[in-house]
Protein backbone atom coordinates (compact mmCIF):
# COMPACT_ATOMS: atom_id res chain seq x y z
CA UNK A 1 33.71 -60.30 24.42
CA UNK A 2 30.69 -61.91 25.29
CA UNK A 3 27.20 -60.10 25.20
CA UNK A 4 24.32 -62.35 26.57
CA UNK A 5 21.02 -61.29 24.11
CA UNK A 6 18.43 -62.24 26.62
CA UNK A 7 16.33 -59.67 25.80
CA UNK A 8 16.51 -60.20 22.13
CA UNK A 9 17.77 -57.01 21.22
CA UNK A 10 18.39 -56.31 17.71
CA UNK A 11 20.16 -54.00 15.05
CA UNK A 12 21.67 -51.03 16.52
CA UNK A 13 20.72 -51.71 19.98
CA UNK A 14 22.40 -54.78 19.59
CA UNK A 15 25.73 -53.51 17.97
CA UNK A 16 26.15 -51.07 21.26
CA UNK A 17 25.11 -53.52 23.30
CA UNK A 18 28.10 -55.75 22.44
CA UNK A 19 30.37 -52.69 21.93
CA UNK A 20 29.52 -51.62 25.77
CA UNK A 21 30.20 -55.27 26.83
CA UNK A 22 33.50 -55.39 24.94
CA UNK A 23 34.66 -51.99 26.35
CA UNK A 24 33.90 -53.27 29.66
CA UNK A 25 35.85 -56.78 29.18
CA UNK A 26 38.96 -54.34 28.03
CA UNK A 27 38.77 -52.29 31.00
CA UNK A 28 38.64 -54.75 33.61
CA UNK A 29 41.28 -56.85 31.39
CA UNK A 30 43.75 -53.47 31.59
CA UNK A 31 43.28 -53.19 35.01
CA UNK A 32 44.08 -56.50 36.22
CA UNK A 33 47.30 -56.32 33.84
CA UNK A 34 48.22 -52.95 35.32
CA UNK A 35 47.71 -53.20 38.82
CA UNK A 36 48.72 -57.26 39.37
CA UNK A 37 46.78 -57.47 42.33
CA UNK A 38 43.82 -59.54 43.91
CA UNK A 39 40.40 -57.97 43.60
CA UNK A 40 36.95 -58.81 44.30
CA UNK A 41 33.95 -58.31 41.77
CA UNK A 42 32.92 -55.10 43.97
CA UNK A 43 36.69 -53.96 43.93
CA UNK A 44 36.38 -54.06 40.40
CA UNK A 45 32.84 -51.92 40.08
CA UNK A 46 34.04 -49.63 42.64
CA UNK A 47 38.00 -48.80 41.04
CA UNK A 48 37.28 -49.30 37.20
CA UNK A 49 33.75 -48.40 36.70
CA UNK A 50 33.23 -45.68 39.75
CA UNK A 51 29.88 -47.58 40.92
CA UNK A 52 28.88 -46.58 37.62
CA UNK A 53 27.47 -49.29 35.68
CA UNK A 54 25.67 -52.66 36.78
CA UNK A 55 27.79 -54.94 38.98
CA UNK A 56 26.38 -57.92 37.24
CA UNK A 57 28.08 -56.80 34.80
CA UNK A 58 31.36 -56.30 35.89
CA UNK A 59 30.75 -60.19 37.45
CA UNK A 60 29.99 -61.21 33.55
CA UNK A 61 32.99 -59.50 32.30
CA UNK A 62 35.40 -61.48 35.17
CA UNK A 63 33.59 -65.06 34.33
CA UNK A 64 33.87 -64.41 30.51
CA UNK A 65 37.39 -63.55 31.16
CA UNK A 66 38.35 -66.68 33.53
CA UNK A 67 36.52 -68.77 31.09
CA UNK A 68 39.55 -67.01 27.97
CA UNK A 69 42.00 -67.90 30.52
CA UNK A 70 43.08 -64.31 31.20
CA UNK A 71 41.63 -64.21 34.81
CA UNK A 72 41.53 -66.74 37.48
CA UNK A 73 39.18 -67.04 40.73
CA UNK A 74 41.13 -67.71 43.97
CA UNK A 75 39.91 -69.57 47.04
CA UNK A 76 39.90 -66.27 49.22
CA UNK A 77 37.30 -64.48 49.62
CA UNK A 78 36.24 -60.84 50.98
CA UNK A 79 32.42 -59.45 52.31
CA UNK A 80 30.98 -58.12 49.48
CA UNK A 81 29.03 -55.05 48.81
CA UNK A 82 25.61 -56.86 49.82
CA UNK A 83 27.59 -58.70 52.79
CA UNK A 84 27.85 -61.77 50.93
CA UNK A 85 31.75 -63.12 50.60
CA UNK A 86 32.60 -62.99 46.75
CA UNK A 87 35.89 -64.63 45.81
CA UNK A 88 39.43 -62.59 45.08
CA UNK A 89 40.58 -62.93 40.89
CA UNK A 90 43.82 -62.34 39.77
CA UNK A 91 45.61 -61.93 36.28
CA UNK A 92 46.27 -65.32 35.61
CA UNK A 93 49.68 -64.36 35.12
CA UNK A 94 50.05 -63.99 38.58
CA UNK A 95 48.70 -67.93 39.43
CA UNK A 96 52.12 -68.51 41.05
CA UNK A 97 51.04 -65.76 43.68
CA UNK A 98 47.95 -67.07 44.35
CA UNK A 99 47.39 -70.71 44.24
């Protein structure tokens, strides 16, 4: 779990910062492991989180997750929410698939 303190929080806005982050890094992780499929960072916000919470930080929660090895960014990519194309990820279980 990776929280990024740019704002310099402290003490208990700190401690549920990081516990928000880290429940966020679990869901997403769960979901990838459960469903095995490919899935765009706006797949993600829309399935997991219902639109729900920031989708900057559902894109932290997929980089911090390729960077532990447990996700991995494919070459195809989708329109995203704000028409832009944002690269598939899969469980990096599931490289074989993908690659």
């Amino acid at each position: 779990m990776t929280f990024y303190n740019t704002n310099k929080e402290a003490g208990a806005t700190l401690r549920s910062s990081r516990r928000k982050a880290a429940k966020q890094e679990n869901l997403v992780r769960d979901w990838f492991q459960a469903n095995q499929i490919a899935a765009t960072p706006s797949d993600v916000w829309r399935r997991v989180f219902d639109c729900k919470v920031p989708l900057t930080s559902v894109r932290r929660c997929m980089s911090d997750l390729t960077k532990q090895e447990v996700l991995r960014k494919t070459d195809l990519t989708a329109k995203g929410v704000y028409g832009k194309p944002e690269h598939f990820w899969v469980y990096a279980e599931q490289q074989d698939l993908f690659a």
